[in-house]
C-alpha atoms as a PDB file:
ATOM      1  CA  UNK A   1      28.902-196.272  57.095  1.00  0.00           C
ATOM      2  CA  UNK A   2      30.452-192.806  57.307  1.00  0.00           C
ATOM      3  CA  UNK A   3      33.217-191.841  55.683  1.00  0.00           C
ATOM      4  CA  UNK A   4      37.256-192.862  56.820  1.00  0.00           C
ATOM      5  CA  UNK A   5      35.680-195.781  58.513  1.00  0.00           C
ATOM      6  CA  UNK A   6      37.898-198.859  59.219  1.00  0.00           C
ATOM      7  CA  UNK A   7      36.359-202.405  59.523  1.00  0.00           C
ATOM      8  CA  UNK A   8      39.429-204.625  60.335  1.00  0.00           C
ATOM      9  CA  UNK A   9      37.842-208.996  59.329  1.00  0.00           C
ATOM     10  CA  UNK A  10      36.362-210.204  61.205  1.00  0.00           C
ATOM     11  CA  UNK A  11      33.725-208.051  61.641  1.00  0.00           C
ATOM     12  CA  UNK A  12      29.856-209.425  62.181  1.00  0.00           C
ATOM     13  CA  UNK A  13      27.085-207.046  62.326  1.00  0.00           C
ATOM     14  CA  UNK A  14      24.598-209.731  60.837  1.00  0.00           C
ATOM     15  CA  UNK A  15      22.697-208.863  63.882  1.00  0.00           C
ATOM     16  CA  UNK A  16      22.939-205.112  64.058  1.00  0.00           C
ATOM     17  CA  UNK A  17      20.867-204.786  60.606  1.00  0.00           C
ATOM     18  CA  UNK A  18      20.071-200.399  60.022  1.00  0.00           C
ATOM     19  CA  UNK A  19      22.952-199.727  62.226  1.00  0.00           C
ATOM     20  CA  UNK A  20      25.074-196.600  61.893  1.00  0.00           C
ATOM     21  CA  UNK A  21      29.031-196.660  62.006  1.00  0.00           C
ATOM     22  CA  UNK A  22      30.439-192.960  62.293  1.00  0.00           C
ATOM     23  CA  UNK A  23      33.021-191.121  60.028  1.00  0.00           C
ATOM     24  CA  UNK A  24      36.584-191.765  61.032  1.00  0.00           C
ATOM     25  CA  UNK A  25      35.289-195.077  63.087  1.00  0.00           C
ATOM     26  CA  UNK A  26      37.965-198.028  63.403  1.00  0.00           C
ATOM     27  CA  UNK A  27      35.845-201.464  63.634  1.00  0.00           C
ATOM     28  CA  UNK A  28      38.381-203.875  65.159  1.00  0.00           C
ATOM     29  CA  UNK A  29      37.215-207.647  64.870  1.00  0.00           C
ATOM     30  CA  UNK A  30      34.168-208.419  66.805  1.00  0.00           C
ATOM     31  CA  UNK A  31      30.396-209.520  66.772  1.00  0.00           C
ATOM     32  CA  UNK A  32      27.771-206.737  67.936  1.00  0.00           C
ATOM     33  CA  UNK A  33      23.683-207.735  68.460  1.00  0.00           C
ATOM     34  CA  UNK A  34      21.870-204.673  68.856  1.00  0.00           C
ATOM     35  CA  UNK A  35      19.907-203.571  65.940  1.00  0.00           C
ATOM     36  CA  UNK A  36      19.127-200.252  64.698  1.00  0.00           C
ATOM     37  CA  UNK A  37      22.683-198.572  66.365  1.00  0.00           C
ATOM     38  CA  UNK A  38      25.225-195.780  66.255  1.00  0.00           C
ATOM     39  CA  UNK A  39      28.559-197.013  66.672  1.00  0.00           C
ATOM     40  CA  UNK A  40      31.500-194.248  67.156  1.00  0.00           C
ATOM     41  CA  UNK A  41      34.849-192.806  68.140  1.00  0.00           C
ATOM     42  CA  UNK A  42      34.699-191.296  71.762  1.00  0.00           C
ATOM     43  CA  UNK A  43      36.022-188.231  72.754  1.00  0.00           C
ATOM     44  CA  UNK A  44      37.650-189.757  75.691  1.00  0.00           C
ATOM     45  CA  UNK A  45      37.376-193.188  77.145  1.00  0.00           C
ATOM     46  CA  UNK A  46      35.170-193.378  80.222  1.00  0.00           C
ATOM     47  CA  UNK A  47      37.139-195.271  83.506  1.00  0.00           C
ATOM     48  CA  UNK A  48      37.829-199.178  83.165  1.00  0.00           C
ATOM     49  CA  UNK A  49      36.670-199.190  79.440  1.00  0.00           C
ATOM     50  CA  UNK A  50      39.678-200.989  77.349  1.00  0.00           C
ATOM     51  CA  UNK A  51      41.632-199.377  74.862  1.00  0.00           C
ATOM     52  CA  UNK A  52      40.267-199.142  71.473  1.00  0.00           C
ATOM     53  CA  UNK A  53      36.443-199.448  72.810  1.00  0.00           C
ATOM     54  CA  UNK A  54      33.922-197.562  70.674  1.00  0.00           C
ATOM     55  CA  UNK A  55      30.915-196.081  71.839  1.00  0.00           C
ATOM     56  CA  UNK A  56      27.644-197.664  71.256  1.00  0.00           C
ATOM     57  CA  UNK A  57      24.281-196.350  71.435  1.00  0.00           C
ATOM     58  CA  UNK A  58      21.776-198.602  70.922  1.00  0.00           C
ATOM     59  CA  UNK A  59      18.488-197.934  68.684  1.00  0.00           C
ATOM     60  CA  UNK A  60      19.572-194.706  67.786  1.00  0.00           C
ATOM     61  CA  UNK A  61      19.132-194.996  64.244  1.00  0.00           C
ATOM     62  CA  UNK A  62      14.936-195.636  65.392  1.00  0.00           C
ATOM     63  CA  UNK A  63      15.165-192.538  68.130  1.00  0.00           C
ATOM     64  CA  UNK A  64      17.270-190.097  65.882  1.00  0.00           C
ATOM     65  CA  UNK A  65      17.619-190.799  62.454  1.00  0.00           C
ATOM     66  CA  UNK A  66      14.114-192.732  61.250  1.00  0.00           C
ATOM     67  CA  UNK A  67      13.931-190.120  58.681  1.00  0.00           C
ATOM     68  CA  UNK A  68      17.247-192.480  56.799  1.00  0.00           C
ATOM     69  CA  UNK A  69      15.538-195.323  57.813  1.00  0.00           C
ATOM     70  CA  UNK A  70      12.621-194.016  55.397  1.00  0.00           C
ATOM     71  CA  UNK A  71      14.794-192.864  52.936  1.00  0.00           C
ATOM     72  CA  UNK A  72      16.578-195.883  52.619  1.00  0.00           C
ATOM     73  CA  UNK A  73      13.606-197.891  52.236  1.00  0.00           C
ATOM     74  CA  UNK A  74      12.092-195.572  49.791  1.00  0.00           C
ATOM     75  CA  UNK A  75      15.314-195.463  47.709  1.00  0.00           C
ATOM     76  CA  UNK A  76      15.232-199.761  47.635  1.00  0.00           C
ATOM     77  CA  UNK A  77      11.589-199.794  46.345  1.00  0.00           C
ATOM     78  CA  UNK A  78      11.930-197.237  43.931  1.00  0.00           C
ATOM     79  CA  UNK A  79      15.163-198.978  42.492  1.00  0.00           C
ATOM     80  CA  UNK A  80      13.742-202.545  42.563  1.00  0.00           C
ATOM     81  CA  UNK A  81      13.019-203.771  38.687  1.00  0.00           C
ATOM     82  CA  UNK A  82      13.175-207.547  39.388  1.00  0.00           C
ATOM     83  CA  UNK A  83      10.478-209.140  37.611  1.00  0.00           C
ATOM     84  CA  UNK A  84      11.423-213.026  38.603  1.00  0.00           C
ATOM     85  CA  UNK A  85      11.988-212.206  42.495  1.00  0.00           C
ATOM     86  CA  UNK A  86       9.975-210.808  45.084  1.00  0.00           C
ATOM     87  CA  UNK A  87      11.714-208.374  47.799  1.00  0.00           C
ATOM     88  CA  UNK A  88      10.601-207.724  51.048  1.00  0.00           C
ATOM     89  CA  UNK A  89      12.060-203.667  51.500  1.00  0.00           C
ATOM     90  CA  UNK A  90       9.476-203.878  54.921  1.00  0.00           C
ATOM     91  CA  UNK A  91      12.165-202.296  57.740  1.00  0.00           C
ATOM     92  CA  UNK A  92       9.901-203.983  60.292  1.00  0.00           C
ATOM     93  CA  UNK A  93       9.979-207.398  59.578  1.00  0.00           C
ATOM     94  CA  UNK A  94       9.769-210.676  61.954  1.00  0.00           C
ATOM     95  CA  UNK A  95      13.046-210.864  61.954  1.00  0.00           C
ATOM     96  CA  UNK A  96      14.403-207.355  62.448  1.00  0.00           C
ATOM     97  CA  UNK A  97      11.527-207.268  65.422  1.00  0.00           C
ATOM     98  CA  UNK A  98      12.936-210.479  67.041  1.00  0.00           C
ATOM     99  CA  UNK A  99      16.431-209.268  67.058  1.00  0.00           C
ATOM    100  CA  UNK A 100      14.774-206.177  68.918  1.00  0.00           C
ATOM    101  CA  UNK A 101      13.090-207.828  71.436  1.00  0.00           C
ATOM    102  CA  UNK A 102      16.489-210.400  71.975  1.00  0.00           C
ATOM    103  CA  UNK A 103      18.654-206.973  72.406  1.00  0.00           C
ATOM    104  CA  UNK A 104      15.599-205.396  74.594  1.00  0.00           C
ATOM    105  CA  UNK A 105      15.807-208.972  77.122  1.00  0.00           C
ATOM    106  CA  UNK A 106      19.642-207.917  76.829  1.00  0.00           C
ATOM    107  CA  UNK A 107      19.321-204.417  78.261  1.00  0.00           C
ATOM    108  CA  UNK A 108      16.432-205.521  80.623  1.00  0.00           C
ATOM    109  CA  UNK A 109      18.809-208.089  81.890  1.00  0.00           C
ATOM    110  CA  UNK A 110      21.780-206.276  83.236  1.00  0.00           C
ATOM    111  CA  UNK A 111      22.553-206.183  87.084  1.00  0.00           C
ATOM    112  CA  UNK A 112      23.837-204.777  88.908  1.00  0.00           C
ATOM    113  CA  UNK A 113      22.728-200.894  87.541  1.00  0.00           C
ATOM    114  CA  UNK A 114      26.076-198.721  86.810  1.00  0.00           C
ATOM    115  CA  UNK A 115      27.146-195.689  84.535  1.00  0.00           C
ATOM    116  CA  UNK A 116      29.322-197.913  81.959  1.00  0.00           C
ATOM    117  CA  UNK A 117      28.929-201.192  80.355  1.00  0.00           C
ATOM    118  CA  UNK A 118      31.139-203.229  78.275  1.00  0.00           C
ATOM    119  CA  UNK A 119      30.594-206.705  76.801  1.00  0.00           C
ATOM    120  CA  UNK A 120      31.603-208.246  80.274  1.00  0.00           C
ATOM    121  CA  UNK A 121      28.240-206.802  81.628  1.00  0.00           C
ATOM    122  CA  UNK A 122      26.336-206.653  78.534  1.00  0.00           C
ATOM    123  CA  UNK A 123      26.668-209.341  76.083  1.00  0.00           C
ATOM    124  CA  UNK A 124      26.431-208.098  72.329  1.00  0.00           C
ATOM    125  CA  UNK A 125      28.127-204.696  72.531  1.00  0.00           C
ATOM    126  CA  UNK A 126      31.237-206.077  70.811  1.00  0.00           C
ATOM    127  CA  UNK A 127      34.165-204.053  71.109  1.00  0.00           C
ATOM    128  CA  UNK A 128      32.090-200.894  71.916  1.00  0.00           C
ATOM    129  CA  UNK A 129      31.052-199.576  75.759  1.00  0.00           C
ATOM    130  CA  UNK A 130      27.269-198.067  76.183  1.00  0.00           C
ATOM    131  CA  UNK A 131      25.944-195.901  79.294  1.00  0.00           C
ATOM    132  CA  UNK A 132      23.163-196.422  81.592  1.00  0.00           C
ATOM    133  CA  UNK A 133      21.816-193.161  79.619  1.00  0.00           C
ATOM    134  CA  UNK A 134      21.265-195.009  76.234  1.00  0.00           C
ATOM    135  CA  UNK A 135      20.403-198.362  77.609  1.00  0.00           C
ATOM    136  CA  UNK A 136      17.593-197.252  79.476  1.00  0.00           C
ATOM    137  CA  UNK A 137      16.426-195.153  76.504  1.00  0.00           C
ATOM    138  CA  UNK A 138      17.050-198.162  74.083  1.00  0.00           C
ATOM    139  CA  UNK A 139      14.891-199.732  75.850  1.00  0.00           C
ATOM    140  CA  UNK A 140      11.790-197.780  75.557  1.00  0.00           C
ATOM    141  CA  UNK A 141      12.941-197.350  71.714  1.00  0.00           C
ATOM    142  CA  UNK A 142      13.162-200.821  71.014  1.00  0.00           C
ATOM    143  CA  UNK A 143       9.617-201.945  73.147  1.00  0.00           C
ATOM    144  CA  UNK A 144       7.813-199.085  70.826  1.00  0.00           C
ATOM    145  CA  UNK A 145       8.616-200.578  67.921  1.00  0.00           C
ATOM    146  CA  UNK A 146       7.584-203.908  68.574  1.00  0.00           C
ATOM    147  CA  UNK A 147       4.661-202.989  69.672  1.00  0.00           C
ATOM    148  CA  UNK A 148       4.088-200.340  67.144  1.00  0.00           C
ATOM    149  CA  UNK A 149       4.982-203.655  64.562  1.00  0.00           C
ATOM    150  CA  UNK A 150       2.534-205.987  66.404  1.00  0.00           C
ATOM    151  CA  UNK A 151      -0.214-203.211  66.225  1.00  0.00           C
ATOM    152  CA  UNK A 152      -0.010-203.048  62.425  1.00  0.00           C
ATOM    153  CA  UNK A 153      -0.317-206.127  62.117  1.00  0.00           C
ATOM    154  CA  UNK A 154      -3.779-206.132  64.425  1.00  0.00           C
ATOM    155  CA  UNK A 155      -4.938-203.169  62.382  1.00  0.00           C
ATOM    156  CA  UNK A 156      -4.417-205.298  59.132  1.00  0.00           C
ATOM    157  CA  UNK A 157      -6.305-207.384  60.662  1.00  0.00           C
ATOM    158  CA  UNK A 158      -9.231-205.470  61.746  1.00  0.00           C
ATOM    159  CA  UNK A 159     -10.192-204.343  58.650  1.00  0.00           C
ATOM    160  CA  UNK A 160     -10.413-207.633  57.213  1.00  0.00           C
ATOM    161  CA  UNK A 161     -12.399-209.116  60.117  1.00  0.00           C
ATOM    162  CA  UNK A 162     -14.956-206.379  59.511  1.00  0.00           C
ATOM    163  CA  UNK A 163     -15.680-206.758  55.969  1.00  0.00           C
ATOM    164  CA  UNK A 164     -16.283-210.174  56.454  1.00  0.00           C
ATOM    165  CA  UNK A 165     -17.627-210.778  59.923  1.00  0.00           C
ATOM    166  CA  UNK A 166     -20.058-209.725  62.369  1.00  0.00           C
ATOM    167  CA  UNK A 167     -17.956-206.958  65.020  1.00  0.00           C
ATOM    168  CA  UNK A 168     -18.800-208.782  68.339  1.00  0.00           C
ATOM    169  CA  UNK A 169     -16.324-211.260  67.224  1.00  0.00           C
ATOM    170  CA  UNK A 170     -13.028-208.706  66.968  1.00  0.00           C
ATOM    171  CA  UNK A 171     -11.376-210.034  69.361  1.00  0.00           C
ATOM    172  CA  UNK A 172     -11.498-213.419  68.014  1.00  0.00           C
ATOM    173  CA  UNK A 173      -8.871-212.316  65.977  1.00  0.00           C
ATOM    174  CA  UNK A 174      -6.017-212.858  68.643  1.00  0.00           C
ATOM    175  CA  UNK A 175      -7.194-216.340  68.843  1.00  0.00           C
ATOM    176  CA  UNK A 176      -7.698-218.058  65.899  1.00  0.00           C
ATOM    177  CA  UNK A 177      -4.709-219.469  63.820  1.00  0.00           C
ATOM    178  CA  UNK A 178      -4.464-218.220  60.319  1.00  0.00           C
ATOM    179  CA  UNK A 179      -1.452-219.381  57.365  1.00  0.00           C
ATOM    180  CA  UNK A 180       0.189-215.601  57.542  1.00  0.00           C
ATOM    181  CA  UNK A 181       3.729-215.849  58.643  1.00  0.00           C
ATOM    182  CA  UNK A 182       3.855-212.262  59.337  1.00  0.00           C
ATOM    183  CA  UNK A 183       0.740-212.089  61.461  1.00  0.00           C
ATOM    184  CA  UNK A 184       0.943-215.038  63.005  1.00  0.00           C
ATOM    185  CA  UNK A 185       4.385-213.614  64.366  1.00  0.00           C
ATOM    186  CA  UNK A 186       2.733-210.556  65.371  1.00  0.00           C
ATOM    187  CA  UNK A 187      -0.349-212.204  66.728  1.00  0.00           C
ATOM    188  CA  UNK A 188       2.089-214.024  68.990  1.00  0.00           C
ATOM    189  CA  UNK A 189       3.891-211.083  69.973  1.00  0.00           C
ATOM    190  CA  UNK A 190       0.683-209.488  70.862  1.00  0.00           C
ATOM    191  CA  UNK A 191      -0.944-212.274  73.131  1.00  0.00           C
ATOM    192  CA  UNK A 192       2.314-213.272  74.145  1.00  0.00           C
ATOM    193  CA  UNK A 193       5.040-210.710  75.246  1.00  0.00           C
ATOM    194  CA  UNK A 194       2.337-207.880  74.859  1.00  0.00           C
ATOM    195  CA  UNK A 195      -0.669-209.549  76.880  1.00  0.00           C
ATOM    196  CA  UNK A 196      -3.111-207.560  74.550  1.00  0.00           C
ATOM    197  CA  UNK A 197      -6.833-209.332  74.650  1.00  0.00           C
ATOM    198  CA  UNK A 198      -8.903-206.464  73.755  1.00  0.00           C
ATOM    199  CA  UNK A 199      -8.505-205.521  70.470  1.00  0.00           C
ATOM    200  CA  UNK A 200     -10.171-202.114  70.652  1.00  0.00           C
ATOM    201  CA  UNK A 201      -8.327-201.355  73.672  1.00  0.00           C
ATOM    202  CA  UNK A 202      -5.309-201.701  71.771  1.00  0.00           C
ATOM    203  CA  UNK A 203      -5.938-199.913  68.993  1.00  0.00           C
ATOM    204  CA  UNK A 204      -6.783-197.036  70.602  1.00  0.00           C
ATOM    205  CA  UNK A 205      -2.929-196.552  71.083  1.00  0.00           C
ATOM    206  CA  UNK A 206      -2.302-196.585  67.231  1.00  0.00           C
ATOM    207  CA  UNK A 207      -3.117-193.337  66.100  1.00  0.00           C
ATOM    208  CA  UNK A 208      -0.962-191.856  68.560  1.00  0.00           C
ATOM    209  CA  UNK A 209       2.167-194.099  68.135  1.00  0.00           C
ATOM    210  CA  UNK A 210       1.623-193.213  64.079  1.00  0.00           C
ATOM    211  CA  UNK A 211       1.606-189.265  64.559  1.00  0.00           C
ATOM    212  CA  UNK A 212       4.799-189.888  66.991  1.00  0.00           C
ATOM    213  CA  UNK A 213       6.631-191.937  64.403  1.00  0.00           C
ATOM    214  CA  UNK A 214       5.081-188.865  61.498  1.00  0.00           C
ATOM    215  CA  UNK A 215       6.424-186.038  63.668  1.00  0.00           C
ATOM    216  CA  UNK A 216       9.934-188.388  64.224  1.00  0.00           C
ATOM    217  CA  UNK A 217      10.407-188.502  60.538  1.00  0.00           C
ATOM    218  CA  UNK A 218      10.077-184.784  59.996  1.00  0.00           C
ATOM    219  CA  UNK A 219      12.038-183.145  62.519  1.00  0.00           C
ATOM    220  CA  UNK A 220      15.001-185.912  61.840  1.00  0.00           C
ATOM    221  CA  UNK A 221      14.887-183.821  58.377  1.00  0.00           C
ATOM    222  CA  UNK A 222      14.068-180.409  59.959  1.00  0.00           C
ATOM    223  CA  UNK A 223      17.474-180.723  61.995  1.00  0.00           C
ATOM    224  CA  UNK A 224      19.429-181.763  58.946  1.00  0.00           C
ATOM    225  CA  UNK A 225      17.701-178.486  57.042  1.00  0.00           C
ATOM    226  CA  UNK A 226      19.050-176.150  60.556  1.00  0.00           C
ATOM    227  CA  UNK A 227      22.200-178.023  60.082  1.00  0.00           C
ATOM    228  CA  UNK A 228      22.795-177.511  56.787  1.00  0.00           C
ATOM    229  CA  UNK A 229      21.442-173.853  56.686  1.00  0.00           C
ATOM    230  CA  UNK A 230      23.933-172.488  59.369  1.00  0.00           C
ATOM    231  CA  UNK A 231      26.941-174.010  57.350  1.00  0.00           C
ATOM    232  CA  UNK A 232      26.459-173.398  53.794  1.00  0.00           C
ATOM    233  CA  UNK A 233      25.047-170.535  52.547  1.00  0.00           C
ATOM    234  CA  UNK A 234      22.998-171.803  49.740  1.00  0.00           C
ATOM    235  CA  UNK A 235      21.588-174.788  51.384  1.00  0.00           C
ATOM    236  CA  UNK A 236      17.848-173.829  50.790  1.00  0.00           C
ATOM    237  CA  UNK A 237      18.647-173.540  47.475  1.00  0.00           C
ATOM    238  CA  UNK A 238      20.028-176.746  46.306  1.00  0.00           C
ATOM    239  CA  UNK A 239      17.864-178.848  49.738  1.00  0.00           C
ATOM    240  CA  UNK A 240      13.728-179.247  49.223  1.00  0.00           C
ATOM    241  CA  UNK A 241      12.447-178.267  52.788  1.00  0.00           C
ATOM    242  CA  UNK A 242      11.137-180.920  55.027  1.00  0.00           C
ATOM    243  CA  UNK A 243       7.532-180.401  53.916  1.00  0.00           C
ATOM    244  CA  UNK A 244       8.297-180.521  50.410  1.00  0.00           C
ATOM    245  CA  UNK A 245      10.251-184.035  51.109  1.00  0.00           C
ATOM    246  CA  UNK A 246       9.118-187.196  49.389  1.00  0.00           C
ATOM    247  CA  UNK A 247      10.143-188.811  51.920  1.00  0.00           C
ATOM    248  CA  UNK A 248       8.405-186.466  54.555  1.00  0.00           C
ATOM    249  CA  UNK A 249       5.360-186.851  52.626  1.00  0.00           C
ATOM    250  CA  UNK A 250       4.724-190.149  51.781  1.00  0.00           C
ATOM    251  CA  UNK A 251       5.707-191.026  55.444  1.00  0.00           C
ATOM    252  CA  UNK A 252       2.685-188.365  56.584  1.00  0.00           C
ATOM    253  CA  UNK A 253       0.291-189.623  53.699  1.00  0.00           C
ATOM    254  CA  UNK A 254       0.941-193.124  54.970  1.00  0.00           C
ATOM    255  CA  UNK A 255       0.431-192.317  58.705  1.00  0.00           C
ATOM    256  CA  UNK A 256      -3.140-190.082  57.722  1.00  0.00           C
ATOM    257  CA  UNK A 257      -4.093-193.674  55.270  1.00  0.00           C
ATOM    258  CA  UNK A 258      -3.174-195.972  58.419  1.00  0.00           C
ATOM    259  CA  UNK A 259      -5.090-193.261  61.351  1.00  0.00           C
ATOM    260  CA  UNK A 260      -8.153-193.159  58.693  1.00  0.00           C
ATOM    261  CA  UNK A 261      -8.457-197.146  58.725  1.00  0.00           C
ATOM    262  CA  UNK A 262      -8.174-196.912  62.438  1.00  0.00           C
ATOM    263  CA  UNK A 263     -10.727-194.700  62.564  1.00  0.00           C
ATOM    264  CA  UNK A 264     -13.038-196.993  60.142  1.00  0.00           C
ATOM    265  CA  UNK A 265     -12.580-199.505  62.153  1.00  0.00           C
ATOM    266  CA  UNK A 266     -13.574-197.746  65.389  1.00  0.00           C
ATOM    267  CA  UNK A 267     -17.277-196.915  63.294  1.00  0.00           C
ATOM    268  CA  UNK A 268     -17.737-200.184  62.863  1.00  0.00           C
ATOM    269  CA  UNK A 269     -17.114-201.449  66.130  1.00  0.00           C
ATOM    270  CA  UNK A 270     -19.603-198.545  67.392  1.00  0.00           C
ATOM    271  CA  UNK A 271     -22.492-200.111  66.026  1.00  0.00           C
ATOM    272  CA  UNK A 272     -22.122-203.335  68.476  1.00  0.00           C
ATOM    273  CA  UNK A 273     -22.099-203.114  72.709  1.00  0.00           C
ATOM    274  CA  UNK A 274     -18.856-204.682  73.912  1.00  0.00           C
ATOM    275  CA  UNK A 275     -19.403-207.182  76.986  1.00  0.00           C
ATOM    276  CA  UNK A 276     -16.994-206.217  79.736  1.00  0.00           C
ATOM    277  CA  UNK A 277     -17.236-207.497  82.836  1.00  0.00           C
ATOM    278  CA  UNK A 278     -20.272-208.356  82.620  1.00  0.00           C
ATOM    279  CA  UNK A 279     -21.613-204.933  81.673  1.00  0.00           C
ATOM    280  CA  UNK A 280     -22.243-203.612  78.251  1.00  0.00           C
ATOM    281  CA  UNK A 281     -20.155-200.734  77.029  1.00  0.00           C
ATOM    282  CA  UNK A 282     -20.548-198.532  73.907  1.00  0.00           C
ATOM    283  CA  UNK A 283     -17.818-197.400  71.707  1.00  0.00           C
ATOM    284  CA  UNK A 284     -19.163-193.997  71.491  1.00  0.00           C
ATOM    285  CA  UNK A 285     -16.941-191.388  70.889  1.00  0.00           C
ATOM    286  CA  UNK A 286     -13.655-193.775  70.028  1.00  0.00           C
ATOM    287  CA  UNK A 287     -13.307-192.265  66.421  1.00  0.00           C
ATOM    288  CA  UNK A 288     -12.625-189.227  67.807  1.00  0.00           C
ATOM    289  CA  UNK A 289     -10.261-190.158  70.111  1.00  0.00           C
ATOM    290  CA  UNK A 290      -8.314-192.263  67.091  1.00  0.00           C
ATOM    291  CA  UNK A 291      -8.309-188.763  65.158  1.00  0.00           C
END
């Protein structure tokens, strides 16, 4: 919540969890659903928008700011010194994700197509307008990171299935039932509203989405440095650059730890001739592709 901000009761943003409201922002009293948002004073109000309408842009805080996403996750782990309770500081949790894909069904839902929307069109916006602009790019945003969710959850899984059992049976692991909340939600997600069946298939995408999210991280922080560098003159003086971050580089030493157990897995699953079609088909060369 920036600074000079105004949130007149009732306000409920129990449903717009890592959301952003921007300095000098007056809240009036309203309910907003879409997770992961900017929320802020227009210049001007587009036509037919009411009076007193903010602008929202949803997922923005996923698509332009995940480097205070890290942060902010970072900063709750490091402070936590309860010794009786256990906290869950995971930003990506089931029910962060389903409040994701309930926003994405949202967004996916609107007709007819036009520039503006307000709640009349789109239900969840509150008080606040959006364009066709951000809703179209909120929507790739949000689908992601559900699916980027869902596939760390099938990784985790992965590399328990293959210390225990034989590789021919990976993809057993979207089928059988296990006591894990957490995976069970993603397992869902995944055979569900991701139609994934072939686990190697769908790995394959996870070193890719990791680097994306690596590189997000680290320019979010590389346009604060430009930022702050062209408005005060000792910035790089008092500011650690973006490669000397903690924050920058525990995000890149977790991406490299998550990429090398891709690629682990990948090894393993070369050893074994994967029936497709009724054809066998090798895995060679898939650790290089995860690298």
């Amino acid at each position: 919540m920036g600074l000079g901000t105004q949130v007149k009761f009732p306000v409920d943003l129990s449903l717009s969890p890592y959301s952003v409201i921007a300095s000098g922002t007056t809240l009036s009293p309203q309910k907003v659903q879409f997770p992961f948002s900017l929320i802020r004073t227009p210049p001007s109000l587009p036509s037919g928008v009411p009076t007193g309408c903010n602008e929202l842009i949803p997922a923005w805080t996923l698509s332009e700011n995940l480097y205070a996403i890290m942060r902010m996750k970072a900063k709750f782990r490091a402070r936590n010194r309860s010794s009786r309770h256990v906290f869950d500081f995971e930003v990506f949790r089931s029910d962060t994700v389903d409040q994701m894909r309930d926003a994405c069904g949202r967004l996916n839902a609107v007709e007819p197509i036009r520039d503006v929307y307000t709640n009349r069109e789109l239900g969840g916006l509150g008080k606040n307008y959006t364009t066709e602009l951000h809703r179209d790019r909120a929507i790739s945003t949000y689908q992601f990171f559900i699916r980027y969710y869902a596939l760390l959850g099938l990784l985790e899984q992965s590399v328990e299935w293959r210390r225990d059992r034989s590789a021919d049976s990976i993809d057993l692991i979207l089928t059988t039932p296990t006591t894990d909340p957490r995976w069970e939600h993603q397992r869902t997600l995944l055979t569900s509203d991701l139609n994934v069946s072939d686990v190697v298939a769908a790995l394959r995408e996870l070193p890719e989405m990791l680097e994306s999210v690596g590189l997000s991280v680290e320019q979010c922080k590389q346009r604060d440095d430009r930022r702050g560098e062209e408005i005060i003159d000792d910035y790089a003086q008092t500011h650690a650059p973006a490669y000397r971050d903690p924050v920058i580089r525990e995000t890149w030493s977790e991406v490299r730890r998550l990429q090398s157990q891709t690629r682990s897995v990948f090894m393993r699953l070369e050893q074994r001739p994967y029936s497709r079609n009724g054809h066998d088909v090798a895995f060679a060369g898939l650790s290089e592709h995860a690298g």
